[in-house]
Protein backbone atom coordinates (compact mmCIF):
# COMPACT_ATOMS: atom_id res chain seq x y z
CA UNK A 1 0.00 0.00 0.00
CA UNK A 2 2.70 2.39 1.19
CA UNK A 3 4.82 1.90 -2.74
CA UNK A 4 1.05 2.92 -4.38
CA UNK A 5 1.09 5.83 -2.09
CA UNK A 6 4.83 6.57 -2.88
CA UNK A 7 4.09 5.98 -6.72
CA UNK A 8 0.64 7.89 -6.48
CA UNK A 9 2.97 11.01 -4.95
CA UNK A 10 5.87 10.44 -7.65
CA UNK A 11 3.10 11.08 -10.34
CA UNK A 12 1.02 14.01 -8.39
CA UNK A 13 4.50 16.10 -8.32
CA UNK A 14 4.99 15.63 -12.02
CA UNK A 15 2.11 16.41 -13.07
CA UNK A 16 2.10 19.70 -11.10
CA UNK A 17 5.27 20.48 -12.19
CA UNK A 18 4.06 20.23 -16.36
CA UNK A 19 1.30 22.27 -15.82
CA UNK A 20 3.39 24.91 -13.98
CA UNK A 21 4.36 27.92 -16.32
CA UNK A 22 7.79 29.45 -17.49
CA UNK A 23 8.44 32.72 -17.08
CA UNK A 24 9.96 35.35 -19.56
CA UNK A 25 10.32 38.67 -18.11
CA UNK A 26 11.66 41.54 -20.71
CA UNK A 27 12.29 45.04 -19.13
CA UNK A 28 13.50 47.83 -21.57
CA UNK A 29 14.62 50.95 -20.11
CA UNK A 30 18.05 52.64 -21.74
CA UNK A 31 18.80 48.64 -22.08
CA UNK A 32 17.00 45.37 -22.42
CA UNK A 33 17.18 43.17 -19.15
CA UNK A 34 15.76 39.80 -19.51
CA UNK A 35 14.64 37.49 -16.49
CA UNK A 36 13.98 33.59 -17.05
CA UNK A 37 12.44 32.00 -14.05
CA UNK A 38 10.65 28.50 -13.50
CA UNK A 39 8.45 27.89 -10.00
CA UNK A 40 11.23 29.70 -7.47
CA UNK A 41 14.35 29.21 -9.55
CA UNK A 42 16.29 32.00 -11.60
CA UNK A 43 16.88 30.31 -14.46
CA UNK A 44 18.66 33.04 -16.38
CA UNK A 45 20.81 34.82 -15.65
CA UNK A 46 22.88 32.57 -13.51
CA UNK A 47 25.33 34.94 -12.81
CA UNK A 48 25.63 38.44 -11.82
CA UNK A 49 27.52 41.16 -14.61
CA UNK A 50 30.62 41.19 -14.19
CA UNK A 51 31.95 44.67 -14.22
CA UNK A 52 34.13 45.83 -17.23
CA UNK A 53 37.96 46.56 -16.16
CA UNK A 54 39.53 49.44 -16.47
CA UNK A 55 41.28 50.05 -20.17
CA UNK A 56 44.77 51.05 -18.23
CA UNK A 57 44.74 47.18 -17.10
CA UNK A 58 44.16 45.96 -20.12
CA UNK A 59 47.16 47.95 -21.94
CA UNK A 60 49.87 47.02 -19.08
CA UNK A 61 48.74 43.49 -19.65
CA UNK A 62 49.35 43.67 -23.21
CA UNK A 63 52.60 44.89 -23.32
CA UNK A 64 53.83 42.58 -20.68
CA UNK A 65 52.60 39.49 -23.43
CA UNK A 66 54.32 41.88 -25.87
CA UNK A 67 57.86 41.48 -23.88
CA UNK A 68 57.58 37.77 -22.61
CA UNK A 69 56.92 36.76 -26.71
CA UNK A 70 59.89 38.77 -27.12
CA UNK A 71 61.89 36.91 -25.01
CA UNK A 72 60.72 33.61 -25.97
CA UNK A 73 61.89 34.57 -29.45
CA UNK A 74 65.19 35.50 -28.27
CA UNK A 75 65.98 32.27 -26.02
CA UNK A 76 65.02 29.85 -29.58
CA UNK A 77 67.18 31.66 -32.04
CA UNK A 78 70.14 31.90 -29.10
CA UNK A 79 69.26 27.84 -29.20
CA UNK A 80 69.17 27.05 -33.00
CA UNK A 81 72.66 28.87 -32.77
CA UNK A 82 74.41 26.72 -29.97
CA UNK A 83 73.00 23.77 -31.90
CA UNK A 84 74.83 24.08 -34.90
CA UNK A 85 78.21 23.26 -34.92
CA UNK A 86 81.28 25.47 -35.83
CA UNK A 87 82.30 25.16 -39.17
CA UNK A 88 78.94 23.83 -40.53
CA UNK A 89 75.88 26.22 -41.89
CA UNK A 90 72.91 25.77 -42.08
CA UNK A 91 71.09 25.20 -45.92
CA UNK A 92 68.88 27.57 -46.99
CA UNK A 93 68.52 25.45 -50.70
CA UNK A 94 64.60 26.19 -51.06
CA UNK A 95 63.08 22.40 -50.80
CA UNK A 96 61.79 20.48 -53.78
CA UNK A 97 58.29 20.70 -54.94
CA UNK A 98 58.01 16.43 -55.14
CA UNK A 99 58.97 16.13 -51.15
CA UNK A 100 56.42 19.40 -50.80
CA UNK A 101 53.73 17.33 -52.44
CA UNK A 102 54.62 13.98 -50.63
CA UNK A 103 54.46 15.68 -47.04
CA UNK A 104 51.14 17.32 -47.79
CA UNK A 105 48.16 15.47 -46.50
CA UNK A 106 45.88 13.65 -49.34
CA UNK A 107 42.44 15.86 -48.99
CA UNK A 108 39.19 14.33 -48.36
CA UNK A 109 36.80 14.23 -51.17
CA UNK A 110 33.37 15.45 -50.22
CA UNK A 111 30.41 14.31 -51.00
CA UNK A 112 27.54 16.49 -52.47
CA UNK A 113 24.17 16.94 -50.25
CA UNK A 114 21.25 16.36 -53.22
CA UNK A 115 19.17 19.57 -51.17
CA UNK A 116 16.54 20.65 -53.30
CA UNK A 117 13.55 23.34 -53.12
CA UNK A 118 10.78 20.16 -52.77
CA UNK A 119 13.21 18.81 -49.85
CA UNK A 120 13.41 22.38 -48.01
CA UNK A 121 9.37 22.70 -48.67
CA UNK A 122 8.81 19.41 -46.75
CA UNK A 123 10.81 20.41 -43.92
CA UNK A 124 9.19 23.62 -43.35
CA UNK A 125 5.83 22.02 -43.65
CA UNK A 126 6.47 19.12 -41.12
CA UNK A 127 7.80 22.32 -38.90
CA UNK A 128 5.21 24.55 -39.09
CA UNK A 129 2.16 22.78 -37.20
CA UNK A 130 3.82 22.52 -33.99
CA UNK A 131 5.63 25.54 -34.25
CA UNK A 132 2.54 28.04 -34.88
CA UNK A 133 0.77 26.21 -31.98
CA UNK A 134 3.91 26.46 -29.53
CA UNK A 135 4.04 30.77 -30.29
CA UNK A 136 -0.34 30.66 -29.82
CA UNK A 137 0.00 29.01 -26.61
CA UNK A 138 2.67 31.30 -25.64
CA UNK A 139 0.58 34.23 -23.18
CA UNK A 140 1.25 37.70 -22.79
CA UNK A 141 0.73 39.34 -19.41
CA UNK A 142 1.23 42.79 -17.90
CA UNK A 143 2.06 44.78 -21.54
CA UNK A 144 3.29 48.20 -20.63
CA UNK A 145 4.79 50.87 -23.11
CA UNK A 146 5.70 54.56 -22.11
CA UNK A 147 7.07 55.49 -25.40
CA UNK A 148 7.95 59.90 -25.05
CA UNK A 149 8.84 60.55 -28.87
CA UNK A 150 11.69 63.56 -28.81
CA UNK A 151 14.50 64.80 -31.63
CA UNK A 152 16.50 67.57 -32.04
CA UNK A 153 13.87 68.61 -35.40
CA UNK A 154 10.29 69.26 -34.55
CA UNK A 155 9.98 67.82 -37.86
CA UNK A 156 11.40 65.06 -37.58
CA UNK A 157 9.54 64.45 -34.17
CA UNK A 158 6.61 64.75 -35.99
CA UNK A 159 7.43 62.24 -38.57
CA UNK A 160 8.75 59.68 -36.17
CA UNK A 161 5.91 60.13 -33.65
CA UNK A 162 3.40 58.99 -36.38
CA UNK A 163 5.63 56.02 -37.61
CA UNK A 164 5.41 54.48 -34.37
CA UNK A 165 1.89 55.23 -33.93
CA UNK A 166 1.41 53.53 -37.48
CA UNK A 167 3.46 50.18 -36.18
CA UNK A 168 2.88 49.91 -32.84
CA UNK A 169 -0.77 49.91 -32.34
CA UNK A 170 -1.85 47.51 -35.17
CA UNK A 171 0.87 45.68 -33.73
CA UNK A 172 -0.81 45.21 -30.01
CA UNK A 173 -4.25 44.91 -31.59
CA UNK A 174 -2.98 41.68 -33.71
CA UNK A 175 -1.61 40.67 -30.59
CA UNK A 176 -4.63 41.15 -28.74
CA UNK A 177 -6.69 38.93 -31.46
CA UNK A 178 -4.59 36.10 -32.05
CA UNK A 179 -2.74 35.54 -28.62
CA UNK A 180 -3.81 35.39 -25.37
CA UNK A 181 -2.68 38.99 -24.12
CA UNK A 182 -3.54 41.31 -21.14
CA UNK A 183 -2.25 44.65 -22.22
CA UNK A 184 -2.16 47.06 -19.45
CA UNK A 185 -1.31 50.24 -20.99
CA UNK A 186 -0.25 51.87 -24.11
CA UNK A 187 1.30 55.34 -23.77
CA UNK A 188 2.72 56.93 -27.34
CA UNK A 189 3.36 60.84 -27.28
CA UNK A 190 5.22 63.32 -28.81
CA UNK A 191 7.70 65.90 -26.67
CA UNK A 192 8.84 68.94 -28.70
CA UNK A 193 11.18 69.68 -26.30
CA UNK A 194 13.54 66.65 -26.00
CA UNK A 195 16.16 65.85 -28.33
CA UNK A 196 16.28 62.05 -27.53
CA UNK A 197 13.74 59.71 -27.16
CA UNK A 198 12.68 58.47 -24.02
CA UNK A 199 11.30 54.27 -23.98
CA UNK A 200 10.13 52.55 -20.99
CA UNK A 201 8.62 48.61 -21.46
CA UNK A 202 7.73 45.63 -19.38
CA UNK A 203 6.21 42.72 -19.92
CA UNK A 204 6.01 38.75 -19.48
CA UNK A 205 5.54 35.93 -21.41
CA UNK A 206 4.58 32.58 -20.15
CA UNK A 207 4.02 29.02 -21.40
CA UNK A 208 2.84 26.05 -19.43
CA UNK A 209 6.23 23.35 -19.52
CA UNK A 210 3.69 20.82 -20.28
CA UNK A 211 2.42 22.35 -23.61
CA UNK A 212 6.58 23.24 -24.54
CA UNK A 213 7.48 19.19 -24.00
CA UNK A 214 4.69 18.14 -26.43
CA UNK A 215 5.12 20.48 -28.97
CA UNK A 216 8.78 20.04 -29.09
CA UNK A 217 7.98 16.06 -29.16
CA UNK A 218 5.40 16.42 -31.77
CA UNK A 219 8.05 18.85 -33.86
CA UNK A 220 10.82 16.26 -33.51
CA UNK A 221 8.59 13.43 -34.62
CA UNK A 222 7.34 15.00 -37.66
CA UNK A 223 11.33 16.19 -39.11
CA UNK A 224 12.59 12.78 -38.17
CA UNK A 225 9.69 11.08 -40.38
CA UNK A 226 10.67 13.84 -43.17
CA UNK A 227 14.30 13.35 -42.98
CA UNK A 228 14.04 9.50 -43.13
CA UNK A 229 11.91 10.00 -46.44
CA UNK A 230 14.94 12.10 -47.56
CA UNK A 231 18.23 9.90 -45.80
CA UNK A 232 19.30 8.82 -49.07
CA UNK A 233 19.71 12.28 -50.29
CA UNK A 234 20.86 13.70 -46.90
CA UNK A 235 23.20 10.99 -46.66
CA UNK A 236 25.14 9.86 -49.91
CA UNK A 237 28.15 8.02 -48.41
CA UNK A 238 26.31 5.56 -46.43
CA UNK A 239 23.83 5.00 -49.93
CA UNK A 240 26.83 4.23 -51.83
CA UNK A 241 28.40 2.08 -49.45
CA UNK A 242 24.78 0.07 -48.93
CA UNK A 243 25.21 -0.65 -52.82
């Protein structure tokens, strides 16, 4: 009873852990900072930044691999000198071209892939199923864009402030129609007065770990059934030799 109870748990914690969600979280303010996280773990980024060193570093340790390659040149040709003995000098008679060609390794001939446009049409097809329903299962949550449009020509403020508008709102309405998207707030304006732009955006994305395994199953299974149909093609050495 107790190793059905054991099993029973095994299966419970699984199962809650595929149908728990993964977490992208983009931030965009003067740079992009980008947060992975599954249940209570951090998957990305692992590590802190490291901070950048100084460029007067850098410099003193270049010129100290600068004088130790100098060195090491010095110590082999004082070498190649004590190695040759007096009265004898060394050849310089350039080196036939028969012992050039006899030291040179024989290349490799390489076989031709047989990749045509019917072969790269099959592929894309077997890819595209799983792929368009792994991006509509992906949801969008918390959408926020403070976007203050600024240049150093009113112009050209003017110009840029309705190019955005143009892009950017068709773009959130698509979104809002084919994905599952909570969009919080969309904030587009022109400022005369600023000569740079000013963009703040946040936003997560999440999709269930559950939904990610079988689509990435389902994608594998249909390019392995396509690239068997195509082996012989993709793989003309092991044809010939089965001949």
């Amino acid at each position: 009873m107790t190793g059905w109870i054991i099993f029973g748990s095994i299966v419970l914690l699984i199962l809650i852990i595929l149908w728990q969600s993964v977490k992208v979280i983009f931030v965009y303010e003067n740079e992009l900072e980008l947060k992975v996280k599954f249940l209570f773990f951090t998957i990305y980024p692992t590590k802190p930044k490291k901070k950048k060193k100084p460029k007067k570093q850098k410099k003193q340790k270049q010129k100290k691999k600068a004088e130790k390659t100098a060195e090491t040149k010095s110590k082999t040709v004082t070498a190649e000198k004590s190695d040759t003995k007096p009265g004898e000098q060394v050849s310089d008679a350039p080196v036939s071209d028969n012992k050039i060609a006899d030291n040179k390794p024989k290349k490799k001939e390489k076989t031709k892939l047989n990749i045509n446009l019917d072969m790269i049409m099959d592929f894309v097809r077997s890819a595209s199923p799983p792929l368009k329903r792994l991006f509509k299962k992906i949801r969008w949550y918390d959408v926020y864009v403070d976007w203050v449009v600024g240049s150093d020509d009113a112009a050209k403020t003017a110009l840029m402030y309705g190019g955005i508008c143009s892009v950017l709102y068709p773009f959130f309405k698509w979104l809002d129609t084919y994905f599952t998207a909570h969009i919080k707030e969309i904030n587009i304006e022109a400022d005369f007065s600023k000569e740079k732009s000013d963009i703040f955006a946040y936003f997560v994305l999440k999709l269930r770990l559950s939904t990610a395994l079988a689509c990435v199953i389902w994608l594998a299974v249909r390019v392995l059934k396509t690239y068997l149909k195509y082996s012989d093609e993709l793989n003309p050495s092991s044809a010939k030799k089965g001949k």
